[in-house]
C-alpha atoms as a PDB file:
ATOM      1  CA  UNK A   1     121.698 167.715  94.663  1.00  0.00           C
ATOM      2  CA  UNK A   2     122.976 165.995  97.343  1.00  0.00           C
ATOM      3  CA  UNK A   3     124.018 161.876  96.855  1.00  0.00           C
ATOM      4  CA  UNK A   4     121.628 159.393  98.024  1.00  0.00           C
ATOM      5  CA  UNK A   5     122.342 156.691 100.783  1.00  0.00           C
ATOM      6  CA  UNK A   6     122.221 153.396  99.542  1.00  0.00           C
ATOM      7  CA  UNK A   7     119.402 152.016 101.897  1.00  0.00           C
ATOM      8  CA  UNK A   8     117.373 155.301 100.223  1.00  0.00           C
ATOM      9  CA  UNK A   9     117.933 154.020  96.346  1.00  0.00           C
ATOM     10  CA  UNK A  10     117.003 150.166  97.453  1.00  0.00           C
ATOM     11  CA  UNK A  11     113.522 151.709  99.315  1.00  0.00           C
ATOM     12  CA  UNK A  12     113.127 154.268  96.153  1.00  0.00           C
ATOM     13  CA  UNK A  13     113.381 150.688  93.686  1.00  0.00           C
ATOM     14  CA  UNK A  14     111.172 148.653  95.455  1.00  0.00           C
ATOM     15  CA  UNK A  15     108.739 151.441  95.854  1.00  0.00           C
ATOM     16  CA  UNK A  16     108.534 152.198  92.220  1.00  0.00           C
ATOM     17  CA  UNK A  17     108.124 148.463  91.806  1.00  0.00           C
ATOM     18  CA  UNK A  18     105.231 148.026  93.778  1.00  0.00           C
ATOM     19  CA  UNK A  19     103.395 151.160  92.464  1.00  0.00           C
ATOM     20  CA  UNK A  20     104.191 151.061  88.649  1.00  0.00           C
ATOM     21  CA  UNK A  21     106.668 153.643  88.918  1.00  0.00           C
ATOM     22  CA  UNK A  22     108.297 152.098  85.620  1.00  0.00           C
ATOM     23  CA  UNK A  23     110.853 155.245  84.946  1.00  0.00           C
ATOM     24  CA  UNK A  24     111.982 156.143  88.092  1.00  0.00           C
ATOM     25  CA  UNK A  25     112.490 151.751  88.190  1.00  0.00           C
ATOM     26  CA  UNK A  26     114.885 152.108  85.056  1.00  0.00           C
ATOM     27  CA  UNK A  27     116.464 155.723  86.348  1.00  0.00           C
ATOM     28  CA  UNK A  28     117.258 153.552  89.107  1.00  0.00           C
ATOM     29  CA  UNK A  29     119.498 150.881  87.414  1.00  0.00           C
ATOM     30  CA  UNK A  30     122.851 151.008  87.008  1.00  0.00           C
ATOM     31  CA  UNK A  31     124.739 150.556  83.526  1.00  0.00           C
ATOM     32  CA  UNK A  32     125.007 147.109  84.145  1.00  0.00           C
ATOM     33  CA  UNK A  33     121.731 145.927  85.190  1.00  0.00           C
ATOM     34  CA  UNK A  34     120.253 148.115  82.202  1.00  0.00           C
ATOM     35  CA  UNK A  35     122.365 146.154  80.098  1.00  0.00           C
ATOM     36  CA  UNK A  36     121.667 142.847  81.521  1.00  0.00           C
ATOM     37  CA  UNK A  37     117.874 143.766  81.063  1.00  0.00           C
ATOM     38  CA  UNK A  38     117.963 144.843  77.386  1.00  0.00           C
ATOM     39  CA  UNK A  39     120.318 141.766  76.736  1.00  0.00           C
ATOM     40  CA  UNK A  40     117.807 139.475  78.185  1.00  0.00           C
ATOM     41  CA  UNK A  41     115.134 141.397  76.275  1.00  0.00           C
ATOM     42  CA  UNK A  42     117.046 141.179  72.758  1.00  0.00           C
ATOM     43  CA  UNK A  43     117.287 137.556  73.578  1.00  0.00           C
ATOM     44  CA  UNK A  44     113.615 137.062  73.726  1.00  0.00           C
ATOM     45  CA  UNK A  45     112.853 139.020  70.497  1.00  0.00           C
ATOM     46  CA  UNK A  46     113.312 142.762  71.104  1.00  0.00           C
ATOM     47  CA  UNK A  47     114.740 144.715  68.040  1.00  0.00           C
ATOM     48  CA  UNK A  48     118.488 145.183  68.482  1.00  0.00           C
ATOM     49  CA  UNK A  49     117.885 148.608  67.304  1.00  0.00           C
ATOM     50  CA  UNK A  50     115.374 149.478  69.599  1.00  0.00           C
ATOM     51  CA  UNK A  51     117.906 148.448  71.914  1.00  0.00           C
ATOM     52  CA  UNK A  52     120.576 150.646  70.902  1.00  0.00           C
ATOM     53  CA  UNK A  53     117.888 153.077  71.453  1.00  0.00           C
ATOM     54  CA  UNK A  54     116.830 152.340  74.995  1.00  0.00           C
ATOM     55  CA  UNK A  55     121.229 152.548  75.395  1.00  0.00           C
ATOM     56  CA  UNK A  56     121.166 155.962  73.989  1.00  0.00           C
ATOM     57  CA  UNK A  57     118.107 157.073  75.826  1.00  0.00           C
ATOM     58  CA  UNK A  58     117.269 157.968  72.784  1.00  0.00           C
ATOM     59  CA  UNK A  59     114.139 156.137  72.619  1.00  0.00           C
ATOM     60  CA  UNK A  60     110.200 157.712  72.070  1.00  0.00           C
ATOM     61  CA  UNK A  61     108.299 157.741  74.849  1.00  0.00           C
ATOM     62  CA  UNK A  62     105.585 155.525  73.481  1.00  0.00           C
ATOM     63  CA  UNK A  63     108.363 152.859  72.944  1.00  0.00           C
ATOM     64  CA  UNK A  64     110.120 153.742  76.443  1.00  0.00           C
ATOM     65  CA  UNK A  65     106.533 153.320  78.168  1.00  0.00           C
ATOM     66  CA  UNK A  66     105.446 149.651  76.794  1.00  0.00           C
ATOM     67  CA  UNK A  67     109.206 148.023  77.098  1.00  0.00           C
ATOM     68  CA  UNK A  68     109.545 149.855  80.907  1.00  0.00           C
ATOM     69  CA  UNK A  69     106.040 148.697  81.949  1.00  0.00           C
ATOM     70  CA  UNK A  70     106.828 145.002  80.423  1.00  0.00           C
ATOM     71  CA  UNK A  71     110.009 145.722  82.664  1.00  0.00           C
ATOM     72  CA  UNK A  72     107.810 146.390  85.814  1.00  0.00           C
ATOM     73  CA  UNK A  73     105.546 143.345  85.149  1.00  0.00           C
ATOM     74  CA  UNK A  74     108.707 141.080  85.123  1.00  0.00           C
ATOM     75  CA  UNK A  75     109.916 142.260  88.551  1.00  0.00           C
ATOM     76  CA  UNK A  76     106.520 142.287  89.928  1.00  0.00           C
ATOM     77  CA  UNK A  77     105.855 138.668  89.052  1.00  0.00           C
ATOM     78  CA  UNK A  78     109.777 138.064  90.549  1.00  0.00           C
ATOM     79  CA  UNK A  79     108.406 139.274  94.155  1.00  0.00           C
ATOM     80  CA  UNK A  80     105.322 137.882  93.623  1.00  0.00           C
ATOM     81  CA  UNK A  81     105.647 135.418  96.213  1.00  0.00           C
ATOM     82  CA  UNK A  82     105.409 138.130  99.131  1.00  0.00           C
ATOM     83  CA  UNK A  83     102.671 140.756  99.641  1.00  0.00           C
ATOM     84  CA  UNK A  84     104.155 143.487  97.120  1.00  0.00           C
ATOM     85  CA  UNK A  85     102.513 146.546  99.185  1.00  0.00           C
ATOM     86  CA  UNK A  86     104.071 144.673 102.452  1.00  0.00           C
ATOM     87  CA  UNK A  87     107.388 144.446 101.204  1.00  0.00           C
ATOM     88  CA  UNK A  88     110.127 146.218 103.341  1.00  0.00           C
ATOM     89  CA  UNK A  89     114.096 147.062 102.729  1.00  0.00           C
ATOM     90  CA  UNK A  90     115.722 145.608 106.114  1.00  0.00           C
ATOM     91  CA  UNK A  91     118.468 148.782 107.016  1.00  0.00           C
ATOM     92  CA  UNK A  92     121.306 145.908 107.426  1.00  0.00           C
ATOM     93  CA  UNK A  93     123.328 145.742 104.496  1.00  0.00           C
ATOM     94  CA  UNK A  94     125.532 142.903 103.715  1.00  0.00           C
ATOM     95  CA  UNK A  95     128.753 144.315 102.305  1.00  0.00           C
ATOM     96  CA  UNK A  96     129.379 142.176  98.659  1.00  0.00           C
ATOM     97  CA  UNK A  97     132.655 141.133  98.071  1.00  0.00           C
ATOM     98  CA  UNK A  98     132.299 143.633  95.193  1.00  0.00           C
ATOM     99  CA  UNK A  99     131.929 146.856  97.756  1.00  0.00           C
ATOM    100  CA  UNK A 100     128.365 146.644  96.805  1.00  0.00           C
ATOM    101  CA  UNK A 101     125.304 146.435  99.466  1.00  0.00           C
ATOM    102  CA  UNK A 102     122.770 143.357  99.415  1.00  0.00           C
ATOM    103  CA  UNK A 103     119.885 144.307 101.252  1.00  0.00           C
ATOM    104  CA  UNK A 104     117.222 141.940 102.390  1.00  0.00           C
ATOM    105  CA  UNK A 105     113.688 142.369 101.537  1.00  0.00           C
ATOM    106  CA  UNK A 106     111.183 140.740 103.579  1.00  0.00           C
ATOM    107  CA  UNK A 107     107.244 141.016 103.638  1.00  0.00           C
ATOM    108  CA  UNK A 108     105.037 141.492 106.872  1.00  0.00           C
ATOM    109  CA  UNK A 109     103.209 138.341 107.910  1.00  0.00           C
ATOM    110  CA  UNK A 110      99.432 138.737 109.545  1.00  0.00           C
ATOM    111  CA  UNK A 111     100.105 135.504 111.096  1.00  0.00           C
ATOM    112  CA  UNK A 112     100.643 135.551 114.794  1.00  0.00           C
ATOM    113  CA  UNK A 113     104.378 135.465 116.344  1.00  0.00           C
ATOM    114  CA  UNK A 114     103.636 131.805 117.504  1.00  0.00           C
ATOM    115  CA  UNK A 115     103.669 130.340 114.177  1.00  0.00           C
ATOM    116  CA  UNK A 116     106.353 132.515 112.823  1.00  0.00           C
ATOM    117  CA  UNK A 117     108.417 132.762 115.844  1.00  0.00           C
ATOM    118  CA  UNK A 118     107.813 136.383 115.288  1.00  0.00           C
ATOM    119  CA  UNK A 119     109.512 136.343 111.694  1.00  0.00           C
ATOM    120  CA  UNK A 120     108.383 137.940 108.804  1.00  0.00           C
ATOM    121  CA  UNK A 121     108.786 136.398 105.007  1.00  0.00           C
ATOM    122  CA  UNK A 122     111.579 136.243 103.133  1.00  0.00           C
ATOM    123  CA  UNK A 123     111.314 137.697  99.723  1.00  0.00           C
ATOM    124  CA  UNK A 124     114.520 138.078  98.265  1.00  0.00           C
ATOM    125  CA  UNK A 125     117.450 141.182  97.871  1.00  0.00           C
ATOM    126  CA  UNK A 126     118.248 144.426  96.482  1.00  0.00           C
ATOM    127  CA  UNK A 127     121.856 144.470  95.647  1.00  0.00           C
ATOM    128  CA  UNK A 128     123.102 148.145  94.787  1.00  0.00           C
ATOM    129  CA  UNK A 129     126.432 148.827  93.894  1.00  0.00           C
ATOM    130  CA  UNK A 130     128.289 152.558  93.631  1.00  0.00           C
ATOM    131  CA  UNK A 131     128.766 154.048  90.150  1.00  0.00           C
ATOM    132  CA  UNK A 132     130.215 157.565  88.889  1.00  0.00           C
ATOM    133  CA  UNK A 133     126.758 159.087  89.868  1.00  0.00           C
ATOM    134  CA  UNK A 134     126.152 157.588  92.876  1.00  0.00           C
ATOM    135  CA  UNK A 135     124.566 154.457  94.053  1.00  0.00           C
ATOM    136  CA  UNK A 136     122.461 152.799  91.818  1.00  0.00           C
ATOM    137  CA  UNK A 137     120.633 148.775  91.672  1.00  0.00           C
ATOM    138  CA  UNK A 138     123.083 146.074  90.065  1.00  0.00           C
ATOM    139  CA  UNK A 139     120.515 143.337  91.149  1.00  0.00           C
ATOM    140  CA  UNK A 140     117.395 142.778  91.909  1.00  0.00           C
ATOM    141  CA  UNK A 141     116.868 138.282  93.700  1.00  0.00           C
ATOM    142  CA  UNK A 142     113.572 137.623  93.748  1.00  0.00           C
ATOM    143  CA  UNK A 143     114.556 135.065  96.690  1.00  0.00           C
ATOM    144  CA  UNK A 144     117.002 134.650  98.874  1.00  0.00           C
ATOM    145  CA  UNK A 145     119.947 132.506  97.371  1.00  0.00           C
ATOM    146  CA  UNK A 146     120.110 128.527  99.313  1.00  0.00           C
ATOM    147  CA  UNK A 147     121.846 128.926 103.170  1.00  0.00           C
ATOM    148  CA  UNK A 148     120.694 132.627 103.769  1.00  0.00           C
END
């Protein structure tokens, strides 16, 4: 199996975002974003063991299914102020001062050029960063962060 580009694994996220996709969303994150996700979780009432679980990958399906398609929900209400199905991964990276890759997601507008000035909508960043298996999402921002 050969490695996947970066741009590739930011398309493959927002793709399984917009169409439910809620394993191939959490096969997608890396250790640290899992983690920041099941912390945030445990925070607002989810069973430290079923945590430990979801670490392990040792968790049932049924159990793997509801918390991953809460998970999906989350993220689709975070890019919920652009079109979800119009949603595109802009092939320019921004190189973090990490190594990792921010790329910009922005949503078609049906509005004509002269209002826009022929720009489409902002609607936030995929951040992915490299780990031991390749490249996988550190961050998901919903929007843009103030000056970009």
């Amino acid at each position: 199996m050969t490695e996947s580009e970066p741009i590739d694994i930011a398309r493959d996220f927002v793709h399984a975002i917009v169409w439910g996709e809620h394993h191939r969303v959490w096969e997608l994150l890396g250790p640290s974003a899992r983690e920041h996700v099941l912390n945030a979780a445990c925070r607002r009432g989810m069973d430290a063991v079923a945590a430990a679980r979801a670490r392990q990958g040792t968790w049932g399906t049924e159990e793997a299914d509801q918390f991953l398609t809460s998970l999906v929900r989350g993220l689709r209400v975070d890019l919920s102020g652009a079109d979800l199905e119009l949603i595109e991964v802009i092939d320019d990276a921004e190189v973090q001062p990490d190594d990792s890759l921010r790329f910009r997601l922005e949503s078609k507008t049906l509005l004509p050029p002269i209002l826009t000035g022929g720009a489409n909508w902002a609607a936030g960043a995929v951040i992915v960063a490299r780990q031991s298996d390749g490249w996988r999402v550190s961050t998901l921002e919903p929007r843009p962060p103030a000056g970009s």
